[in-house]
Protein backbone atom coordinates (compact mmCIF):
# COMPACT_ATOMS: atom_id res chain seq x y z
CA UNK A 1 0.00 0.00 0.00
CA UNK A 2 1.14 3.04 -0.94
CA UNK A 3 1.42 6.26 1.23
CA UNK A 4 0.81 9.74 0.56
CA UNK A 5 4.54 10.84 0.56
CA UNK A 6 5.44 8.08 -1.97
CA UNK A 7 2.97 9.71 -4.42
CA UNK A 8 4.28 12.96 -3.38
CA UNK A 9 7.05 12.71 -5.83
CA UNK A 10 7.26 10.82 -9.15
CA UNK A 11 10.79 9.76 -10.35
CA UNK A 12 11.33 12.44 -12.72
CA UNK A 13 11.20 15.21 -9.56
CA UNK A 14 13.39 12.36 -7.66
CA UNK A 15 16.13 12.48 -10.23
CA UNK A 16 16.02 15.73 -10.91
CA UNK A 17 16.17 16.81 -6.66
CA UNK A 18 19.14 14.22 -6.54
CA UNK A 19 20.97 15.65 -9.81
CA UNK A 20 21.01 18.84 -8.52
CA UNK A 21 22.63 18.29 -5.70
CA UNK A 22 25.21 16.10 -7.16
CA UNK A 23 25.65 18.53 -9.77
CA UNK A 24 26.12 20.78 -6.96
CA UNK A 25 23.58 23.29 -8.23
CA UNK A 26 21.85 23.33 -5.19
CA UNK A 27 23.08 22.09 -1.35
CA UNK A 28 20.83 19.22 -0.04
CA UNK A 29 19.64 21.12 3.19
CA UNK A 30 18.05 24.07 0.83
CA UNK A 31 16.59 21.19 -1.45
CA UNK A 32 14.83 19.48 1.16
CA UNK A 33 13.50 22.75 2.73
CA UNK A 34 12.06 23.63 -0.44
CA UNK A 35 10.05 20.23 -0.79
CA UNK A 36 9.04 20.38 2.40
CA UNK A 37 10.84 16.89 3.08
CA UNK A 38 13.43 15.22 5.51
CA UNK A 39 16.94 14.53 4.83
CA UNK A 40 16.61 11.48 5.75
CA UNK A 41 13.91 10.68 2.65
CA UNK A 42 16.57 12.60 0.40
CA UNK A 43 19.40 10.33 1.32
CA UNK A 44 17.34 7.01 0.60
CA UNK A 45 16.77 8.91 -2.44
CA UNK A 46 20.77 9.09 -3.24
CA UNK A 47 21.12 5.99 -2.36
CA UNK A 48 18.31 4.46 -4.34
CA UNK A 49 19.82 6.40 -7.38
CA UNK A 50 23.66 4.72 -6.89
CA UNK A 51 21.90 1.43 -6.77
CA UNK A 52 20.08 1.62 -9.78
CA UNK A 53 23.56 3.32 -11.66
CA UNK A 54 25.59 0.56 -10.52
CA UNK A 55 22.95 -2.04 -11.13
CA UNK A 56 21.89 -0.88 -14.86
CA UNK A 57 25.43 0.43 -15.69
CA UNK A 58 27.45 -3.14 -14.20
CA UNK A 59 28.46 -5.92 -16.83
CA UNK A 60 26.86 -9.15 -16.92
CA UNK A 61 28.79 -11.93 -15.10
CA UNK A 62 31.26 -10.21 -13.84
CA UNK A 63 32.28 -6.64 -12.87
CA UNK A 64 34.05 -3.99 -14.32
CA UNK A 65 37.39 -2.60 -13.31
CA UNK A 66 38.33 0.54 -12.32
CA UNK A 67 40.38 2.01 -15.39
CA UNK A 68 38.96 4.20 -17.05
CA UNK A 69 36.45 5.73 -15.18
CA UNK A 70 35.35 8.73 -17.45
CA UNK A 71 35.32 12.40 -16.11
CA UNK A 72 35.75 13.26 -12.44
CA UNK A 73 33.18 12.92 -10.14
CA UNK A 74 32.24 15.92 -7.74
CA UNK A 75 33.29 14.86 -3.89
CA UNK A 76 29.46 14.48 -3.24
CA UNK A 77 29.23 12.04 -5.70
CA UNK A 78 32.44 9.83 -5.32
CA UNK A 79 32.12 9.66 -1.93
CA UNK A 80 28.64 8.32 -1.91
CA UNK A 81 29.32 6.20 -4.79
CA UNK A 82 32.25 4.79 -2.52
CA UNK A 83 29.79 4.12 0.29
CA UNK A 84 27.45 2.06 -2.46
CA UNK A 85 30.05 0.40 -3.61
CA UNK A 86 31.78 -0.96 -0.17
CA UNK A 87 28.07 -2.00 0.58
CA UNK A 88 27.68 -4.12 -2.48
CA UNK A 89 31.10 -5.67 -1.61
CA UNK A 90 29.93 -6.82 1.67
CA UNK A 91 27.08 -7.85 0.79
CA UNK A 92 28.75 -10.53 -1.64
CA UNK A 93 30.63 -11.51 1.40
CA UNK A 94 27.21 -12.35 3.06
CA UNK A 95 27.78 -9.08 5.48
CA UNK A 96 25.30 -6.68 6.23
CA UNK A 97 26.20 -3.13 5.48
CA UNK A 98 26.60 -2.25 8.94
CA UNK A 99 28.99 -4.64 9.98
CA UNK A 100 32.26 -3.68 11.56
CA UNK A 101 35.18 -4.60 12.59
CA UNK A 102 35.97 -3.73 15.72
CA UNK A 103 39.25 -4.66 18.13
CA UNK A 104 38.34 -6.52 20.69
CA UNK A 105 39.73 -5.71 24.12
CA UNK A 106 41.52 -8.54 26.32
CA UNK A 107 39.66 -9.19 29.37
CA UNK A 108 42.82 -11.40 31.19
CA UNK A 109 45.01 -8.72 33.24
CA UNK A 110 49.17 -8.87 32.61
CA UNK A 111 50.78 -11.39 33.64
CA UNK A 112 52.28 -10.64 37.51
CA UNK A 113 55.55 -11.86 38.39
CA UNK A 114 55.70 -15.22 39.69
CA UNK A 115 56.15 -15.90 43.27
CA UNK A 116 58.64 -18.62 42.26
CA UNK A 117 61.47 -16.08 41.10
CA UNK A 118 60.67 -14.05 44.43
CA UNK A 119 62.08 -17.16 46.66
């Protein structure tokens, strides 16, 4: 079922609201005051946008490498893309996105001298 803020916005005023910012015509805060909508609703939209680039624009079988990329990307951009990309790589490792790797602290104290070289 759908809800009244998914037929706010078709895709055409999706892509266009996310291609402005990554074209940075227009910073994400003003965008989303100007819809009237969260930043949290115009960061699924970025998202949802890399993962239907990479999706439509990856090879068959296997994927592509990284030479020859094209143009530069704008920081915006790249960076997200980044993010998308170290997602999808985790997810082939049968990690969720939000898995991390964290050092684990020892729980055992130092070793103490031994009584035996006291005597």
């Amino acid at each position: 079922m759908k809800t009244a803020e998914q037929d706010r916005y078709g895709a055409v005023e999706k892509c266009r609201a996310v291609l402005a910012v990554w074209t940075e015509r227009k910073q994400a805060s003003v965008l989303c005051r100007e819809l009237g909508m969260s930043a949290s609703l115009f960061s699924q939209w970025q998202d949802r946008a890399l993962s239907g680039m990479l999706e439509a624009l990856e090879p068959r079988g296997t994927r592509a490498g990284t030479e020859g990329q094209g143009p530069a990307l704008s920081v915006l951009v790249k960076r997200l893309l980044d993010r998308k990309t170290r997602a999808r790589e985790l997810e082939t490792l049968g990690r969720s996105a939000n898995w991390r790797t964290r050092a684990v602290r020892s729980k055992v104290p130092p070793p103490t001298p031994s009584t035996a070289a006291a005597s």
